[in-house]
C-alpha atoms as a PDB file:
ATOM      1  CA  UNK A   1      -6.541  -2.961  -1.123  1.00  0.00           C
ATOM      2  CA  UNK A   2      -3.397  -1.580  -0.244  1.00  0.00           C
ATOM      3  CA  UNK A   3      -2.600   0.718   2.684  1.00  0.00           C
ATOM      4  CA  UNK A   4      -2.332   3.831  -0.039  1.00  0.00           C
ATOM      5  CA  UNK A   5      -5.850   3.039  -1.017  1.00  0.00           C
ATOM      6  CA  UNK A   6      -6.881   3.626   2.719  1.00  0.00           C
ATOM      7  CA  UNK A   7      -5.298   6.780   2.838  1.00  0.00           C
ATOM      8  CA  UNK A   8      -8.268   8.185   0.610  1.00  0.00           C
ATOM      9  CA  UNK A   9      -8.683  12.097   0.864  1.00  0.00           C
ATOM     10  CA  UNK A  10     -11.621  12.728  -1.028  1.00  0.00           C
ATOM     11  CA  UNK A  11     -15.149  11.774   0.447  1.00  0.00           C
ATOM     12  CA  UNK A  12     -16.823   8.698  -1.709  1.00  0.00           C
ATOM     13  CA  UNK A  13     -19.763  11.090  -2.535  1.00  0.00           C
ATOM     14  CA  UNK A  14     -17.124  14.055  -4.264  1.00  0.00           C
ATOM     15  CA  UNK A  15     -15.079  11.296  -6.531  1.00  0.00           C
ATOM     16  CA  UNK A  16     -16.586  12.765  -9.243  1.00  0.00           C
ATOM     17  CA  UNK A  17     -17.548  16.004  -7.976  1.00  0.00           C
ATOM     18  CA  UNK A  18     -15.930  19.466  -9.492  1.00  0.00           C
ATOM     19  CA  UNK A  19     -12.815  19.728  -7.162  1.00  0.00           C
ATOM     20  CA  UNK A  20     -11.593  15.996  -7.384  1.00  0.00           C
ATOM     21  CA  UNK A  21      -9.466  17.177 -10.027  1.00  0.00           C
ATOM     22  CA  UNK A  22      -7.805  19.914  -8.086  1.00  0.00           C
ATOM     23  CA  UNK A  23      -7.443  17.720  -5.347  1.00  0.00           C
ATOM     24  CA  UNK A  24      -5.536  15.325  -7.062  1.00  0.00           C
ATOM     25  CA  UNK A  25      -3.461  17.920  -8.990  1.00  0.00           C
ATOM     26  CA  UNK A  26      -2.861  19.532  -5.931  1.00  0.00           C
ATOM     27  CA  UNK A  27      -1.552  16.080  -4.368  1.00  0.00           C
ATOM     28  CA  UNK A  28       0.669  14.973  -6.675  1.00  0.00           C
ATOM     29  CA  UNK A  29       2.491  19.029  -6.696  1.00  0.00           C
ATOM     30  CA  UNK A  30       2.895  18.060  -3.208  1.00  0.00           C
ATOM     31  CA  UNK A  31       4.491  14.954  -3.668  1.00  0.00           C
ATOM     32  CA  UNK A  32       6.412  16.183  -6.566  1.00  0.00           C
ATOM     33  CA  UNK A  33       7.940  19.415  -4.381  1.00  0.00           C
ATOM     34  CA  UNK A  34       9.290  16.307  -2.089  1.00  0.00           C
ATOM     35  CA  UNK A  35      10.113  14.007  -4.639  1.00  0.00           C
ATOM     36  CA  UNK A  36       7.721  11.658  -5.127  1.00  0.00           C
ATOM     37  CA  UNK A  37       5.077  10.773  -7.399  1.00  0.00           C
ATOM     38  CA  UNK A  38       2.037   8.183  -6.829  1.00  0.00           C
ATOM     39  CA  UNK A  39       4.050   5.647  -8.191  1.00  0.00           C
ATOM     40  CA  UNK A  40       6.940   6.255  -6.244  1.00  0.00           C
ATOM     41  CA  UNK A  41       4.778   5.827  -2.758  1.00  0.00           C
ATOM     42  CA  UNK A  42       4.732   2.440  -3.681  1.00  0.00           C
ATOM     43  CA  UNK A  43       8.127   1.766  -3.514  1.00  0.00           C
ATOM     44  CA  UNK A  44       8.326   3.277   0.117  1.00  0.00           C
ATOM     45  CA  UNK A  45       7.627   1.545   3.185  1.00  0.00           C
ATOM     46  CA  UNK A  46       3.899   1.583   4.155  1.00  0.00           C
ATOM     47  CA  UNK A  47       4.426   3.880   6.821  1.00  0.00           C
ATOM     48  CA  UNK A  48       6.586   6.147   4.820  1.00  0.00           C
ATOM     49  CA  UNK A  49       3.877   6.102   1.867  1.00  0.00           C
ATOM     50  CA  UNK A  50       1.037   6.383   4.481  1.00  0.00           C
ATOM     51  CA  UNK A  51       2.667   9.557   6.316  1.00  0.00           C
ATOM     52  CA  UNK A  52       3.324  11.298   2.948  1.00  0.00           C
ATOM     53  CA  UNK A  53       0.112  10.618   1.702  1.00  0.00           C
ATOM     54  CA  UNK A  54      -1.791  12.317   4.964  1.00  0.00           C
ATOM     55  CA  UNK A  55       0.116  15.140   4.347  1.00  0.00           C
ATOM     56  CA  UNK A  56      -0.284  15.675   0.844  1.00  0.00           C
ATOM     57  CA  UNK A  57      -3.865  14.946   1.790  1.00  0.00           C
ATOM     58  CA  UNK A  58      -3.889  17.670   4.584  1.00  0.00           C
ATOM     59  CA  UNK A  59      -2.218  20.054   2.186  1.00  0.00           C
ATOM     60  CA  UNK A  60      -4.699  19.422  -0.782  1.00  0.00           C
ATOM     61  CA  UNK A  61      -7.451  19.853   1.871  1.00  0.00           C
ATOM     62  CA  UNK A  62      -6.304  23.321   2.920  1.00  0.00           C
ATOM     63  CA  UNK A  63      -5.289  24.610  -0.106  1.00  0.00           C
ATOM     64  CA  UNK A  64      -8.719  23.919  -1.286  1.00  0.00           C
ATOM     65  CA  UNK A  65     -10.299  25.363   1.590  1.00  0.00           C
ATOM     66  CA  UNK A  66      -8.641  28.368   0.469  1.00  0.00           C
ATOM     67  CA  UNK A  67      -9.534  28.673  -2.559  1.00  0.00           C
ATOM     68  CA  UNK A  68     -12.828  28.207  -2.062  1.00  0.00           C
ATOM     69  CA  UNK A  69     -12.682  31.051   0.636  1.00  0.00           C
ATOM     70  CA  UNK A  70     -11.087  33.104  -1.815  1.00  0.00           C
ATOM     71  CA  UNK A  71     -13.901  32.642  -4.380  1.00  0.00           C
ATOM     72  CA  UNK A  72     -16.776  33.594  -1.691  1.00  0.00           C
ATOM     73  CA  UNK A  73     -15.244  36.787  -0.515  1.00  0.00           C
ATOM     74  CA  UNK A  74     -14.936  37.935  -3.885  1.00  0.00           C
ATOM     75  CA  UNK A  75     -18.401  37.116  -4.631  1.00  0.00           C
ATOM     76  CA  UNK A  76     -19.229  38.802  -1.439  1.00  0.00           C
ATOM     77  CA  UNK A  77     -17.260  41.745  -2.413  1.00  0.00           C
ATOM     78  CA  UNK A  78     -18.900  42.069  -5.667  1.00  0.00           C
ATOM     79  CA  UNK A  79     -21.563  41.658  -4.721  1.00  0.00           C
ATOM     80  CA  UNK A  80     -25.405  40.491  -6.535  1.00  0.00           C
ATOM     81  CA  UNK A  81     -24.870  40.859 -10.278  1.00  0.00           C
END
């Protein structure tokens, strides 16, 4: 396993679940806006790769976090259908 593979942002139990997807999509936009890609981490220096990857982690994680917020005050707003 290599060090990337530690650097895992999404839970074991949400692999599959409905925002894996997003997550991931949201991770590689991150690395593209600084000029990497997945593959390109491995190129890097395992520290390097390992820093980048937290971040785009950390960013995935709150972006998420707000969209999901997003979604429940608009439910709230609208209120039962």
């Amino acid at each position: 396993m290599s060090e990337l593979d530690k650097v895992n942002c999404v839970d074991e139990r949400d692999k599959e679940g409905p925002q894996a997807a997003m997550e991931k999509a949201l991770i590689e936009a991150y690395l593209k806006a600084k000029g990497y890609s997945f593959r390109g981490l491995q190129e890097l220096p395992k520290e390097q790769a390992k820093a980048l990857m937290t971040e785009a982690c950390e960013y995935a994680s709150l972006r998420l976090a707000q969209v999901e917020s997003t979604a429940h005050f608009r439910d709230k707003i609208r209120g039962p259908s």
